[in-house]
C-alpha atoms as a PDB file:
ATOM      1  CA  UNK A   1       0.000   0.000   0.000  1.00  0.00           C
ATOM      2  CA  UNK A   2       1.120   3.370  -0.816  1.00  0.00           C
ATOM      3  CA  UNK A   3       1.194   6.335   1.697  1.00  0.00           C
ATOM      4  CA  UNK A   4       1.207  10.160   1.072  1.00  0.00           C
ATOM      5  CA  UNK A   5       4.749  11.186   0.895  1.00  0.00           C
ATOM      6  CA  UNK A   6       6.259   7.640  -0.095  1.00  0.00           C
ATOM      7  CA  UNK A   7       8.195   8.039  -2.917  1.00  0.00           C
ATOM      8  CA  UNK A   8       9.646   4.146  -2.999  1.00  0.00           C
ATOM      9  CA  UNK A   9       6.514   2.844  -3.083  1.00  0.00           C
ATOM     10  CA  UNK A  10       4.889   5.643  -5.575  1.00  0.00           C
ATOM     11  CA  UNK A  11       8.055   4.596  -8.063  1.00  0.00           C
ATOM     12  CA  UNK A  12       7.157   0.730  -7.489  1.00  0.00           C
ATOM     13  CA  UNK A  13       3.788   1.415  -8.659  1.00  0.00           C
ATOM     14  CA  UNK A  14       3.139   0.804 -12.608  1.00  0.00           C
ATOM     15  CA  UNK A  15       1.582   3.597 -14.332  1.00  0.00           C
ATOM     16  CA  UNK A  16      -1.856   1.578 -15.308  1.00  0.00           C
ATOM     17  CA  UNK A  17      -2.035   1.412 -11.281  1.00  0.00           C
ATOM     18  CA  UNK A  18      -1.352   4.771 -10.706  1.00  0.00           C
ATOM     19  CA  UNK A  19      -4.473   5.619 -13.068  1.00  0.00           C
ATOM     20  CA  UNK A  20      -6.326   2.997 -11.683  1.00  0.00           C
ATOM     21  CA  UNK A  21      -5.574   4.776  -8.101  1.00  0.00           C
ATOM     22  CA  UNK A  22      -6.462   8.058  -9.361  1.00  0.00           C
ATOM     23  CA  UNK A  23      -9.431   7.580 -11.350  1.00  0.00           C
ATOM     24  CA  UNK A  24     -10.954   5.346  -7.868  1.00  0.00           C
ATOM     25  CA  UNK A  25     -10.154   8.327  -5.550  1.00  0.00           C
ATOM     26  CA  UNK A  26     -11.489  10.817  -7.656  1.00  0.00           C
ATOM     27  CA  UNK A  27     -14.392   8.750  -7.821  1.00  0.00           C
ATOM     28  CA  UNK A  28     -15.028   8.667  -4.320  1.00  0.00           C
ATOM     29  CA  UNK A  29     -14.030  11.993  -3.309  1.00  0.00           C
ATOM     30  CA  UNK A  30     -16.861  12.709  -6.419  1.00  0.00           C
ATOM     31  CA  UNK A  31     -19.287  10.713  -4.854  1.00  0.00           C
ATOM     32  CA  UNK A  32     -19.411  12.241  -1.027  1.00  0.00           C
ATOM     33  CA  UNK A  33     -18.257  16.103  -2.476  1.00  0.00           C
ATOM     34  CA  UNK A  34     -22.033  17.347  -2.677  1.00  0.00           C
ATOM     35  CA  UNK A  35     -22.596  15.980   1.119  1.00  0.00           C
ATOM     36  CA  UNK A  36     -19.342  18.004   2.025  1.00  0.00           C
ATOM     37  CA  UNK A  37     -20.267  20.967   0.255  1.00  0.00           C
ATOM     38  CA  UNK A  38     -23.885  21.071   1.536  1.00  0.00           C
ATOM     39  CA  UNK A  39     -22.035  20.794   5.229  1.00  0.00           C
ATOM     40  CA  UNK A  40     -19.487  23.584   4.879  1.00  0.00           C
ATOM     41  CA  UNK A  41     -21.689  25.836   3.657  1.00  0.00           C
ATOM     42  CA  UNK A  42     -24.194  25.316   6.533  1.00  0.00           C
ATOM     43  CA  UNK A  43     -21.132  25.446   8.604  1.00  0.00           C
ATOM     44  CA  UNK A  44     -20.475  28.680   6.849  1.00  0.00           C
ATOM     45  CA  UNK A  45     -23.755  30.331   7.225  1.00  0.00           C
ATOM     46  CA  UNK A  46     -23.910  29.042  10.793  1.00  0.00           C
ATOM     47  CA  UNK A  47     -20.153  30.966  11.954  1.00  0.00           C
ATOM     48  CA  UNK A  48     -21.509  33.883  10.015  1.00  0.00           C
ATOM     49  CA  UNK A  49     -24.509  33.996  11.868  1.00  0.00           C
ATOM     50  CA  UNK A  50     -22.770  34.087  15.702  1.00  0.00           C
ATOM     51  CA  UNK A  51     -20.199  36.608  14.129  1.00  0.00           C
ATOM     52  CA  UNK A  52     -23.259  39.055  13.603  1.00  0.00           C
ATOM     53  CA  UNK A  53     -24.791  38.002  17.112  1.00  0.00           C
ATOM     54  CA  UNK A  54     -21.384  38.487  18.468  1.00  0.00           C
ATOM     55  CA  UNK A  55     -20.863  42.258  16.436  1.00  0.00           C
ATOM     56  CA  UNK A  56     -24.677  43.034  17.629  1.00  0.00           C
ATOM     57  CA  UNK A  57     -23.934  42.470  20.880  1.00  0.00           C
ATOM     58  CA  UNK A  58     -20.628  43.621  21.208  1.00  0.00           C
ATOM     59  CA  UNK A  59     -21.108  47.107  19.569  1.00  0.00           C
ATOM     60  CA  UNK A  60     -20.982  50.298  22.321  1.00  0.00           C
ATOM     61  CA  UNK A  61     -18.481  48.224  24.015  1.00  0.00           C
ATOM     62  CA  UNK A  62     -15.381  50.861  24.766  1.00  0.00           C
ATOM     63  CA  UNK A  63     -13.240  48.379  25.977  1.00  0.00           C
ATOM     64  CA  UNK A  64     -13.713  45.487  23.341  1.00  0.00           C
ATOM     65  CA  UNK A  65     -12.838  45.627  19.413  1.00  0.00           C
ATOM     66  CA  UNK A  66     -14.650  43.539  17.242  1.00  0.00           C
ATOM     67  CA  UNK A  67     -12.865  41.918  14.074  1.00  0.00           C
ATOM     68  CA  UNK A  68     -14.048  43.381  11.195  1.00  0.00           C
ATOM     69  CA  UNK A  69     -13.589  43.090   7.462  1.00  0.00           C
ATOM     70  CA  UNK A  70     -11.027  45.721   5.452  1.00  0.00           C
ATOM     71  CA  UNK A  71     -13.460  45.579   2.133  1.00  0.00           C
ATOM     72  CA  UNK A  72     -17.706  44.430   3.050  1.00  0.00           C
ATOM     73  CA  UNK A  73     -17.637  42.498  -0.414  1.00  0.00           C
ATOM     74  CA  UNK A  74     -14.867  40.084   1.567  1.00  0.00           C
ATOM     75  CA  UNK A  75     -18.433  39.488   3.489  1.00  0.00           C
ATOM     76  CA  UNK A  76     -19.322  36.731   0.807  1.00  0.00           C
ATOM     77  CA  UNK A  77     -16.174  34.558   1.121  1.00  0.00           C
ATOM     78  CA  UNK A  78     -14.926  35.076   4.403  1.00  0.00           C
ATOM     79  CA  UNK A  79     -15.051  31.761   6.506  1.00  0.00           C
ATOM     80  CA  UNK A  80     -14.522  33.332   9.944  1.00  0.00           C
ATOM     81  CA  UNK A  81     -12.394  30.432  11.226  1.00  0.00           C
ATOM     82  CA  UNK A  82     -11.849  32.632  14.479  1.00  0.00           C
ATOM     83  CA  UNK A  83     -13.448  35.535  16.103  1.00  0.00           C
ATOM     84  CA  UNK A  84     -10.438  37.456  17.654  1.00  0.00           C
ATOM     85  CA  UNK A  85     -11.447  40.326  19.440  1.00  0.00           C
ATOM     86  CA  UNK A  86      -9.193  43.117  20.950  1.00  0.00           C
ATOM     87  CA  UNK A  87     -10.111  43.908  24.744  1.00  0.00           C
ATOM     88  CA  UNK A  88      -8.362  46.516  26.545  1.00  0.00           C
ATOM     89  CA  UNK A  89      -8.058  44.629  29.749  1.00  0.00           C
ATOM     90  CA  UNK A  90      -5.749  47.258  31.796  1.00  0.00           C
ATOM     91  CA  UNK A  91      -9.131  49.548  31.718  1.00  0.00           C
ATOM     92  CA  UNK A  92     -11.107  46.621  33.203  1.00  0.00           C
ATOM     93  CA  UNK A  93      -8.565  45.626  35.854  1.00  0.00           C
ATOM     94  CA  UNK A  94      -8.225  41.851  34.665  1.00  0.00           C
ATOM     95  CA  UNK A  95      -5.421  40.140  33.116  1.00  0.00           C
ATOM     96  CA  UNK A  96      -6.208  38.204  30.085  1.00  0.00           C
ATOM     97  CA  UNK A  97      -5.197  34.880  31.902  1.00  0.00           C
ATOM     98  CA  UNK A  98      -7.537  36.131  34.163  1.00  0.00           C
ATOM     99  CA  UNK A  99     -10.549  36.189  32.003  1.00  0.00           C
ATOM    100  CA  UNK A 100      -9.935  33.309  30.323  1.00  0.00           C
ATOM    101  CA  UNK A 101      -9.522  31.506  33.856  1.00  0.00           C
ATOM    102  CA  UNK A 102     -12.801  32.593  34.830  1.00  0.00           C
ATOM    103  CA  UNK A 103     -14.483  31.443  31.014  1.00  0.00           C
ATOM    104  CA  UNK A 104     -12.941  27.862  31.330  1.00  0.00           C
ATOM    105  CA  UNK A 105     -14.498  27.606  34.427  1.00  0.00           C
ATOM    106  CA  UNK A 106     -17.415  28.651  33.174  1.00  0.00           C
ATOM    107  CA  UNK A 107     -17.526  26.470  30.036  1.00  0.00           C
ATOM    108  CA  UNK A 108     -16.735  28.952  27.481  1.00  0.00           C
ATOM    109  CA  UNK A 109     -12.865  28.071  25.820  1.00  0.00           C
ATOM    110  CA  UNK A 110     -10.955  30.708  24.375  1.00  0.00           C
ATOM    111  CA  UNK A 111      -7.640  31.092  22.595  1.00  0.00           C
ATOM    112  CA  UNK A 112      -4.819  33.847  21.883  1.00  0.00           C
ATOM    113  CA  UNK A 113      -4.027  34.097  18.211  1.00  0.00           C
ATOM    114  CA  UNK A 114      -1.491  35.233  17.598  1.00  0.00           C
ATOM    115  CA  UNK A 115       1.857  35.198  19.519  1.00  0.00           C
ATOM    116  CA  UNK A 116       4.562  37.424  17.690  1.00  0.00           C
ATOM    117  CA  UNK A 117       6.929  34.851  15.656  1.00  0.00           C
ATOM    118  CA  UNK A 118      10.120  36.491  16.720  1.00  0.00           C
ATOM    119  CA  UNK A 119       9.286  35.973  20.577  1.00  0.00           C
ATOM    120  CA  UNK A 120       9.218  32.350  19.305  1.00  0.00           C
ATOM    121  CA  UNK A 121      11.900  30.567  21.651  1.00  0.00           C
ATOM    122  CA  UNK A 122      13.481  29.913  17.618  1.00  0.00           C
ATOM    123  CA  UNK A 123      13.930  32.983  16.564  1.00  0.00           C
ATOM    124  CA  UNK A 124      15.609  34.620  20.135  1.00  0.00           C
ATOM    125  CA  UNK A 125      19.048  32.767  18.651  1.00  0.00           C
ATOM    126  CA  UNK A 126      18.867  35.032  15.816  1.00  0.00           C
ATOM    127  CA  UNK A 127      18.803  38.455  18.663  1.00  0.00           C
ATOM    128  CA  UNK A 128      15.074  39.253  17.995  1.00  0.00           C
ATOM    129  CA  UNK A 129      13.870  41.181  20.960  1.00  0.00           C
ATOM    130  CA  UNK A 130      10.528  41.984  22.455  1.00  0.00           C
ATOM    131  CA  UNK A 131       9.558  45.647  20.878  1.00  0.00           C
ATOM    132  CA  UNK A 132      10.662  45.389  17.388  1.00  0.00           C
ATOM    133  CA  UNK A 133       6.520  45.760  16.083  1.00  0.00           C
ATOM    134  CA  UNK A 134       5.537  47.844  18.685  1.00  0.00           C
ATOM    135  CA  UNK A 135       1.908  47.977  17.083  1.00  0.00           C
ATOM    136  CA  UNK A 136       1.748  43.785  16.850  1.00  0.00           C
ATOM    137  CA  UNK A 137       2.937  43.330  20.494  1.00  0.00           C
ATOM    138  CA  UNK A 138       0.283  45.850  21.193  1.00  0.00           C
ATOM    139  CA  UNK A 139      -2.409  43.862  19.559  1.00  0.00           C
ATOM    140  CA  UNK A 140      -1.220  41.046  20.528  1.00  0.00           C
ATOM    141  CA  UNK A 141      -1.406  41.895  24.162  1.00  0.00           C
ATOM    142  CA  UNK A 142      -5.545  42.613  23.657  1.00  0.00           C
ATOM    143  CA  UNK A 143      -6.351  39.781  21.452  1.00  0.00           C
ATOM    144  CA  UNK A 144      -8.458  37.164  22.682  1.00  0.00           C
ATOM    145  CA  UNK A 145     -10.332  34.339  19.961  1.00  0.00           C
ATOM    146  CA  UNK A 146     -13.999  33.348  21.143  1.00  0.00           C
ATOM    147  CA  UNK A 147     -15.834  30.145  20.110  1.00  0.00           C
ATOM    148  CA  UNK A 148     -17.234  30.197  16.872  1.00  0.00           C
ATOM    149  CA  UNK A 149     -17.919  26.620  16.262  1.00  0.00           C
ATOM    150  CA  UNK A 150     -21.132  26.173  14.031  1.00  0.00           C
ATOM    151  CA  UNK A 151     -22.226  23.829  16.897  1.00  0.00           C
ATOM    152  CA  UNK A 152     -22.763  27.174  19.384  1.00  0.00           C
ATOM    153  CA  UNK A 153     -26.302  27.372  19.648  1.00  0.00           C
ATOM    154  CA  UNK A 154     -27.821  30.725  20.033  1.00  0.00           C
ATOM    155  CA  UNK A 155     -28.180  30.707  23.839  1.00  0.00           C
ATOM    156  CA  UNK A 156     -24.376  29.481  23.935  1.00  0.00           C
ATOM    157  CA  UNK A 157     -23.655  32.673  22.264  1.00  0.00           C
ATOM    158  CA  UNK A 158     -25.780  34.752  24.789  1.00  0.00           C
ATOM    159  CA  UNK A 159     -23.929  32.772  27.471  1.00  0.00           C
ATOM    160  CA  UNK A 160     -20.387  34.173  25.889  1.00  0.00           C
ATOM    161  CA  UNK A 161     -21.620  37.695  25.646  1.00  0.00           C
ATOM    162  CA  UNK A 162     -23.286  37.634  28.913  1.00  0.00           C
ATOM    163  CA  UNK A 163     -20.278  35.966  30.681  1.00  0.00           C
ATOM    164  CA  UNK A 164     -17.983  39.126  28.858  1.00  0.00           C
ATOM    165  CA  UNK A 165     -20.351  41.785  29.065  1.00  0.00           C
ATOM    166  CA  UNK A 166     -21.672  41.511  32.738  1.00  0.00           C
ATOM    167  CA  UNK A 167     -19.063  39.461  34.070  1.00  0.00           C
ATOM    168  CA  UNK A 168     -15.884  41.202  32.825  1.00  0.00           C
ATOM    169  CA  UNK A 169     -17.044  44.693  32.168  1.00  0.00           C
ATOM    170  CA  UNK A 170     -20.325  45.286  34.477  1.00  0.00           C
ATOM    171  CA  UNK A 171     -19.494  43.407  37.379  1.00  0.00           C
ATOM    172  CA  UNK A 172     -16.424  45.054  38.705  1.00  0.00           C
ATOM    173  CA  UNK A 173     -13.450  43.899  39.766  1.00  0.00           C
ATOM    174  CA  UNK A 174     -14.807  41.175  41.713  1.00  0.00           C
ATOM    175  CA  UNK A 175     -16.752  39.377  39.492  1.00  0.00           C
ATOM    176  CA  UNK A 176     -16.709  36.660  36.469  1.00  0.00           C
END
């Protein structure tokens, strides 16, 4: 049997095989491609429709950024893989460790996307130093990545904005 990426066994393999191989796949991958299609673009429709909960819901916040799209045509085509938001989490008084303590507890994982590459333990041989993009160290210092999963149901959504909203900005220092 041949794997991906094995070039011995892709040589031993006569070209009538290789055809044989190709023409099977492709008939398979034919076969289940309108089931996949049908999926992703409920998937698609589904993350687009928590983005514009999120935005809704989000908007009048001073101290959280929604992402947003540099051109609204990029509206059609955009998969929105992540929802990254920008909080400024000196003016609440939290840490971002500390919020996203507090959501784990409460059921609600989040992510940070992205760290800068040159404070990559790789790239400190090479004398990169912490403040060479001022403006990405910045950013990434606020960014936080919600759940965006087309599996969120509506309420799940609420849950995130509530847990954000009341617990991080309108609760005080105390709370969430």
């Amino acid at each position: 049997f041949a794997r991906f990426g094995d070039d011995n066994a892709l040589r031993m393999m006569t070209r009538d095989r290789a055809r044989q191989f190709t023409c099977k796949g492709a008939r398979v991958i034919g076969s289940i491609e309108p089931d996949i299609i049908d999926r992703d673009a409920a998937f698609l429709q589904r993350r687009r429709e928590i983005v514009a909960a999120y935005n809704a819901a989000f908007d009048g916040q001073d101290w959280l950024m929604t992402p947003g799209l540099r051109d609204v045509r990029d509206a059609a085509t955009t998969a929105w893989h992540l929802y990254t938001v920008q909080m400024d989490f000196a003016a609440l008084g939290r840490r971002r460790t500390e919020v996203m303590s507090a959501l784990r507890a409460a059921g609600v994982g989040t992510q940070v996307h992205y760290i800068p590459i040159y404070w990559q333990p790789y790239y400190q041989r090479f004398g990169f130093e912490r403040g060479l993009c001022p403006n990405t160290e910045r950013a990434y210092e606020r960014m936080l990545s919600l759940p965006v999963y087309p599996d969120l149901t509506d309420r799940d959504v609420r849950e995130v904005v509530d847990l954000l909203v009341t617990g991080v900005a309108g609760g005080g220092h105390g709370s969430l």
